[in-house]
N, C-alpha and C. Protein backbone atom coordinates (compact mmCIF):
# COMPACT_ATOMS: atom_id res chain seq x y z
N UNK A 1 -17.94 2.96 -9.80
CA UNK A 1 -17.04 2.23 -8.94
C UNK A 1 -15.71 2.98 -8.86
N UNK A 2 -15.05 2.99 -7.84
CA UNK A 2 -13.64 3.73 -7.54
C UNK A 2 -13.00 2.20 -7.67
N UNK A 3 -11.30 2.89 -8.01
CA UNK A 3 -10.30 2.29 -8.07
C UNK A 3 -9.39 2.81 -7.53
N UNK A 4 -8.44 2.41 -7.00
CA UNK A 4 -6.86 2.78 -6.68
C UNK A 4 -5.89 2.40 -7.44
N UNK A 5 -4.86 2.95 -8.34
CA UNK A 5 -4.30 2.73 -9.05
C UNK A 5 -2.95 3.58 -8.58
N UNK A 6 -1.55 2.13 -7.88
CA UNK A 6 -0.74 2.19 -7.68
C UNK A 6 0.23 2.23 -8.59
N UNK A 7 1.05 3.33 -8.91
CA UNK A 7 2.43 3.45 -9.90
C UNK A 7 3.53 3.57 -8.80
N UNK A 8 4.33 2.32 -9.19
CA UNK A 8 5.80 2.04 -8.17
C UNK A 8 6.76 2.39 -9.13
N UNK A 9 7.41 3.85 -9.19
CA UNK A 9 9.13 3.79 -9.93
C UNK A 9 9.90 2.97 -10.60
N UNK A 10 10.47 2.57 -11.59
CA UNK A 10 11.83 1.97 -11.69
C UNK A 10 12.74 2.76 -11.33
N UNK A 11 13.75 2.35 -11.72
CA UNK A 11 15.08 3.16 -11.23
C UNK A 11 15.25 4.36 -11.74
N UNK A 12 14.30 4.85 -12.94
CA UNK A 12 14.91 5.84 -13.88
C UNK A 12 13.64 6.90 -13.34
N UNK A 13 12.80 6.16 -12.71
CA UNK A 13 11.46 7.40 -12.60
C UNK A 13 11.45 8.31 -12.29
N UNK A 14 12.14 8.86 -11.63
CA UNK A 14 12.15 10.50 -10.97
C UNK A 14 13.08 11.17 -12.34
N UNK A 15 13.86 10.87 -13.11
CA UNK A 15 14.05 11.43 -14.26
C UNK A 15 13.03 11.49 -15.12
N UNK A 16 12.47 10.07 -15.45
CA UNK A 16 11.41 9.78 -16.59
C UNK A 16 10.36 10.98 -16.11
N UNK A 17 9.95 11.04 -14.71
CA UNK A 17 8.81 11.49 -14.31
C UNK A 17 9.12 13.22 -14.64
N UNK A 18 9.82 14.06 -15.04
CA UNK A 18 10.21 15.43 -15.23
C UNK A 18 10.11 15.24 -16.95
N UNK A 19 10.13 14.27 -17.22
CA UNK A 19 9.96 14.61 -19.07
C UNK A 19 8.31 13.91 -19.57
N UNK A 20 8.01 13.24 -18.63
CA UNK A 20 6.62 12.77 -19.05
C UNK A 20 5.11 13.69 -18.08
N UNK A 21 5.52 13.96 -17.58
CA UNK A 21 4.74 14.94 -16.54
C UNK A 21 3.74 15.81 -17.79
N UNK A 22 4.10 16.62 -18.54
CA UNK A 22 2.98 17.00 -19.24
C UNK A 22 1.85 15.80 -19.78
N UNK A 23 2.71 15.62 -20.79
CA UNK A 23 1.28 13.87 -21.23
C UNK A 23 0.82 13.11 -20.11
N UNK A 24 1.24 13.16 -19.00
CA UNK A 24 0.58 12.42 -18.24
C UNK A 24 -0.88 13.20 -17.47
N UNK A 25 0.05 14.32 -17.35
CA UNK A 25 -1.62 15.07 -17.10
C UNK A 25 -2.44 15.35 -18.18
N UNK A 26 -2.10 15.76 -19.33
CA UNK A 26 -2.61 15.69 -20.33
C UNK A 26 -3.82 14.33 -20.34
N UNK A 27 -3.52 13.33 -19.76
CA UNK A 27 -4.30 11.86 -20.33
C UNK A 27 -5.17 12.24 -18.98
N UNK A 28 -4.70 12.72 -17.72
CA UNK A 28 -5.75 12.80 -16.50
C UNK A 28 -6.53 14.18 -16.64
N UNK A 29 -6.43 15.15 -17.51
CA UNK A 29 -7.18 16.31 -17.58
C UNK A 29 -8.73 16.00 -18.44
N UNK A 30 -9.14 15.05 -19.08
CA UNK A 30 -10.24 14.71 -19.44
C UNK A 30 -11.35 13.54 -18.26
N UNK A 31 -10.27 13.08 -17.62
CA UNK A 31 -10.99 12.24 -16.74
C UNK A 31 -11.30 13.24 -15.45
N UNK A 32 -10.66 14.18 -14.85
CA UNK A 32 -10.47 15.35 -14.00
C UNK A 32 -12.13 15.84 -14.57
N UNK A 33 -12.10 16.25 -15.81
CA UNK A 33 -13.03 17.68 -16.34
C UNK A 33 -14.45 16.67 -16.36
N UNK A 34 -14.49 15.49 -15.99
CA UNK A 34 -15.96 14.71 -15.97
C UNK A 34 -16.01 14.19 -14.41
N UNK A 35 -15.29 14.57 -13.45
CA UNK A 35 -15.91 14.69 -12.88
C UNK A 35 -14.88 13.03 -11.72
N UNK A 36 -14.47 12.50 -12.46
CA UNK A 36 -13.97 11.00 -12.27
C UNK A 36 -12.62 10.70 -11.44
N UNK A 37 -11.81 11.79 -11.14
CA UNK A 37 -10.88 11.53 -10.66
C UNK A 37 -10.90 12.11 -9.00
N UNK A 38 -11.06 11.10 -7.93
CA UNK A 38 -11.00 11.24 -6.74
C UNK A 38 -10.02 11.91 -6.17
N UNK A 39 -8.79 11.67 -6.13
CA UNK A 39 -7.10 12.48 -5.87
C UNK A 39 -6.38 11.47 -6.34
N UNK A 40 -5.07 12.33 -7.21
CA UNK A 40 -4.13 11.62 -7.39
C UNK A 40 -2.94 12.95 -7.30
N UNK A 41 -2.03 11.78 -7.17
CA UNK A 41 -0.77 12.97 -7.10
C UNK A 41 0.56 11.49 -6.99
N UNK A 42 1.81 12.16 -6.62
CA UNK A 42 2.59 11.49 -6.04
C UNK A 42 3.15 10.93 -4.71
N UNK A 43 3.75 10.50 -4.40
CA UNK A 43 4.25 9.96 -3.25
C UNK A 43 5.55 10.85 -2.71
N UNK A 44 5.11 11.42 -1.83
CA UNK A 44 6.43 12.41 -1.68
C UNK A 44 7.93 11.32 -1.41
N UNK A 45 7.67 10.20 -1.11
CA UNK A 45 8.99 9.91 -0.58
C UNK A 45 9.48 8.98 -1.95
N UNK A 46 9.03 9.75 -2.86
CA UNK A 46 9.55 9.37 -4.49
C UNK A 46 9.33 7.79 -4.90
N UNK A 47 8.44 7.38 -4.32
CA UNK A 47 8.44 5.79 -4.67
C UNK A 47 7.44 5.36 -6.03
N UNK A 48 6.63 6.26 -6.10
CA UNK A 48 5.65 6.28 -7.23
C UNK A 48 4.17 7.61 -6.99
N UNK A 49 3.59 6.60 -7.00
CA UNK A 49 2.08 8.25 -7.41
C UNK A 49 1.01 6.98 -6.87
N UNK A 50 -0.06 7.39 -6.23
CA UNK A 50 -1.37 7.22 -6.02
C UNK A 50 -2.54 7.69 -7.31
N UNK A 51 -3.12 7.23 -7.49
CA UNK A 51 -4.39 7.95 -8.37
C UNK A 51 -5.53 7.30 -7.64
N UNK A 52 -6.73 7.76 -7.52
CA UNK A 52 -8.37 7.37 -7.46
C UNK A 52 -8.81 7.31 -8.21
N UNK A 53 -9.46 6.54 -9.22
CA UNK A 53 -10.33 7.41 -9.85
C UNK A 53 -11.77 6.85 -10.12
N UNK A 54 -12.85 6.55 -10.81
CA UNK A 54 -13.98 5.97 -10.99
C UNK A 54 -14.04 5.96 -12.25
N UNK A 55 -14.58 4.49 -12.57
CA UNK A 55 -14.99 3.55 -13.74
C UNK A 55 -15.72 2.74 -13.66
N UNK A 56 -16.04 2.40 -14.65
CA UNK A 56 -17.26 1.19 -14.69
C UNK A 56 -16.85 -0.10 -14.41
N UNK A 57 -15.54 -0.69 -14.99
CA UNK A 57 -15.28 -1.40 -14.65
C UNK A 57 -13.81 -1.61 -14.25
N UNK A 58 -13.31 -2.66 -13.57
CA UNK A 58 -12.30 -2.65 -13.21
C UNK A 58 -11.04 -2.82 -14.45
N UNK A 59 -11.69 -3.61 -15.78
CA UNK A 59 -10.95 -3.46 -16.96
C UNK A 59 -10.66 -1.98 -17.28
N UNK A 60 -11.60 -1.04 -17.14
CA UNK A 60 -11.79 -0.09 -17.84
C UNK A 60 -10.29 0.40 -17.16
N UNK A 61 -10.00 0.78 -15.56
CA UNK A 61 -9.21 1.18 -14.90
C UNK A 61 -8.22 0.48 -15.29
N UNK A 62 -7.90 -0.90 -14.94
CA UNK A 62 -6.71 -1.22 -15.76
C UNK A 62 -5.82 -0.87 -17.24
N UNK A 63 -7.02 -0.50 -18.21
CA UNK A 63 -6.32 0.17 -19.53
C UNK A 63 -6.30 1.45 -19.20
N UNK A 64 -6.64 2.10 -18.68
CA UNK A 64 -6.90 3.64 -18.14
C UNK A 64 -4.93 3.50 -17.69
N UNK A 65 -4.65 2.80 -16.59
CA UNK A 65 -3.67 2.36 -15.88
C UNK A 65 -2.67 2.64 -16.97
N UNK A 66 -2.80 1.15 -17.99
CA UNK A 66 -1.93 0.75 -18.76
C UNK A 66 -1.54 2.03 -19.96
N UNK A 67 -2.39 2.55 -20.35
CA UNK A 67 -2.34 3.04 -21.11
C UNK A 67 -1.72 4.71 -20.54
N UNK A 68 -1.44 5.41 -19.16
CA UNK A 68 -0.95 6.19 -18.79
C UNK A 68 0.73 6.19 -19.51
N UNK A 69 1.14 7.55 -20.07
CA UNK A 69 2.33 7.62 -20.39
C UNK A 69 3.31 7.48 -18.93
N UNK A 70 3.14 7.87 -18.14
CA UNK A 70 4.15 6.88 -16.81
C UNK A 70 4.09 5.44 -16.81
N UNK A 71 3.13 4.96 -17.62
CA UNK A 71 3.42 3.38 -17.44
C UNK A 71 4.13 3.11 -18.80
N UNK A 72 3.63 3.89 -20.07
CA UNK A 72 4.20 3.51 -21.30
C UNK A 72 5.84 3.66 -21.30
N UNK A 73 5.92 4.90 -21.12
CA UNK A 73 7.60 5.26 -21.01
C UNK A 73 8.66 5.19 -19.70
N UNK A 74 8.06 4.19 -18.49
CA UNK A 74 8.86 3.44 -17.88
C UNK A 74 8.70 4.46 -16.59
N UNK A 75 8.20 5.46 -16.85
CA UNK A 75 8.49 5.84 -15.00
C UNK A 75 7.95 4.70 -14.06
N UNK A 76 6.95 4.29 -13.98
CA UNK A 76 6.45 3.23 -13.52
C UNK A 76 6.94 2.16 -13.94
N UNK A 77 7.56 0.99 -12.70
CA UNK A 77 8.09 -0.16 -13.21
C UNK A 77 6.91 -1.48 -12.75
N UNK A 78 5.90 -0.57 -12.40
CA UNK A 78 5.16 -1.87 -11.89
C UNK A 78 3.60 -0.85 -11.52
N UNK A 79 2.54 -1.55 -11.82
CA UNK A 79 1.48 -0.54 -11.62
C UNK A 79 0.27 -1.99 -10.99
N UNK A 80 -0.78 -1.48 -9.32
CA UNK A 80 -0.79 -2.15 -9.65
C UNK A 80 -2.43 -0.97 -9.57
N UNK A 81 -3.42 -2.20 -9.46
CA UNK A 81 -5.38 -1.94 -9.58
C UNK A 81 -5.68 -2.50 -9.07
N UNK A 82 -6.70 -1.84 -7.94
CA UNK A 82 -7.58 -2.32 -6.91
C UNK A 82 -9.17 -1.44 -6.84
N UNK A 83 -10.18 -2.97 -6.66
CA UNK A 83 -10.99 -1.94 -6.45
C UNK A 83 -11.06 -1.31 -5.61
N UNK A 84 -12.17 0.06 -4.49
CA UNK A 84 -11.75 0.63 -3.64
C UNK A 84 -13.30 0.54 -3.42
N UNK A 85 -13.52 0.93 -2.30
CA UNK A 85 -14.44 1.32 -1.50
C UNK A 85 -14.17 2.55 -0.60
N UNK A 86 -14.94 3.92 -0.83
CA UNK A 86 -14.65 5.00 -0.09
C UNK A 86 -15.92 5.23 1.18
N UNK A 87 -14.60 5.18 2.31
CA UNK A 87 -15.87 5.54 3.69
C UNK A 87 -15.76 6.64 4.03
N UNK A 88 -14.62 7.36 4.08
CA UNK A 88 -14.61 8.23 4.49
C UNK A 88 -13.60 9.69 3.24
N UNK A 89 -14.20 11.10 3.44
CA UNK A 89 -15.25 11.45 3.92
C UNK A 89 -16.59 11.28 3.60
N UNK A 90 -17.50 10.70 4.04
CA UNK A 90 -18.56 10.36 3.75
C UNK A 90 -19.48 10.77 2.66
N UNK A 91 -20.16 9.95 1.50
CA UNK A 91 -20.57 10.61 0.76
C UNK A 91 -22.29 11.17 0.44
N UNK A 92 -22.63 12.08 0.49
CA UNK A 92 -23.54 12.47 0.76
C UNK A 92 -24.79 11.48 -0.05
C-alpha cells in the first residue's frame, strides 16, 4: 500500500531542516535501498516536504512518519498520513 506523508514547517524549519538533513536521510536510505520509497523531497516554496512511500499498513507509515528526525526535532510542526492510490504513471 502507498502513503503520502505530509511534513508542514514550524517557524524554525528551514533552520532545523539544514542541521537535521543528514539523519533524516539517514532514516529514508534503508527504506530507499528496499525498494519502498515512491518520491520524496521538499516543497520548494519552503512550506514542508512530500514523501511517498509503501507499507503495509497505514500504522506502519504513521510511526515511519512519527518517528522521522524532522518530526522529532521540530522541523515539522504538523505531519499529516494519507493513504494513496497511484494512477498515474501507470503501473505495469
Amino acid at each position: 500500500m502507498k502513503f503520502v506523508i505530509l511534513g508542514f514547517d514550524g517557524p524554525e524549519g528551514e533552520a532545523r531542516r539544514k542541521i537535521y538533513r543528514p539523519p533524516h536521510l539517514s532514516k529514508m536510505e534503508p527504506l530507499d535501498a528496499q525498494g519502498r520509497v515512491v518520491l520524496a523531497g521538499p516543497l520548494t516554496d519552503k512550506t514542508g516536504s512530500l514523501i511517498v512511500i509503501e507499507a503495509d499498513s497505514l500504522q506502519e507509515a504513521q510511526q515511519f512518519a512519527r518517528e522521522d528526525p524532522y518530526t522529532v526535532h521540530g522541523v515539522f510542526e504538523r505531519v499529516e498520513v494519507h493513504p494513496f492510490v497511484q494512477v498515474f504513471p501507470k503501473q505495469p
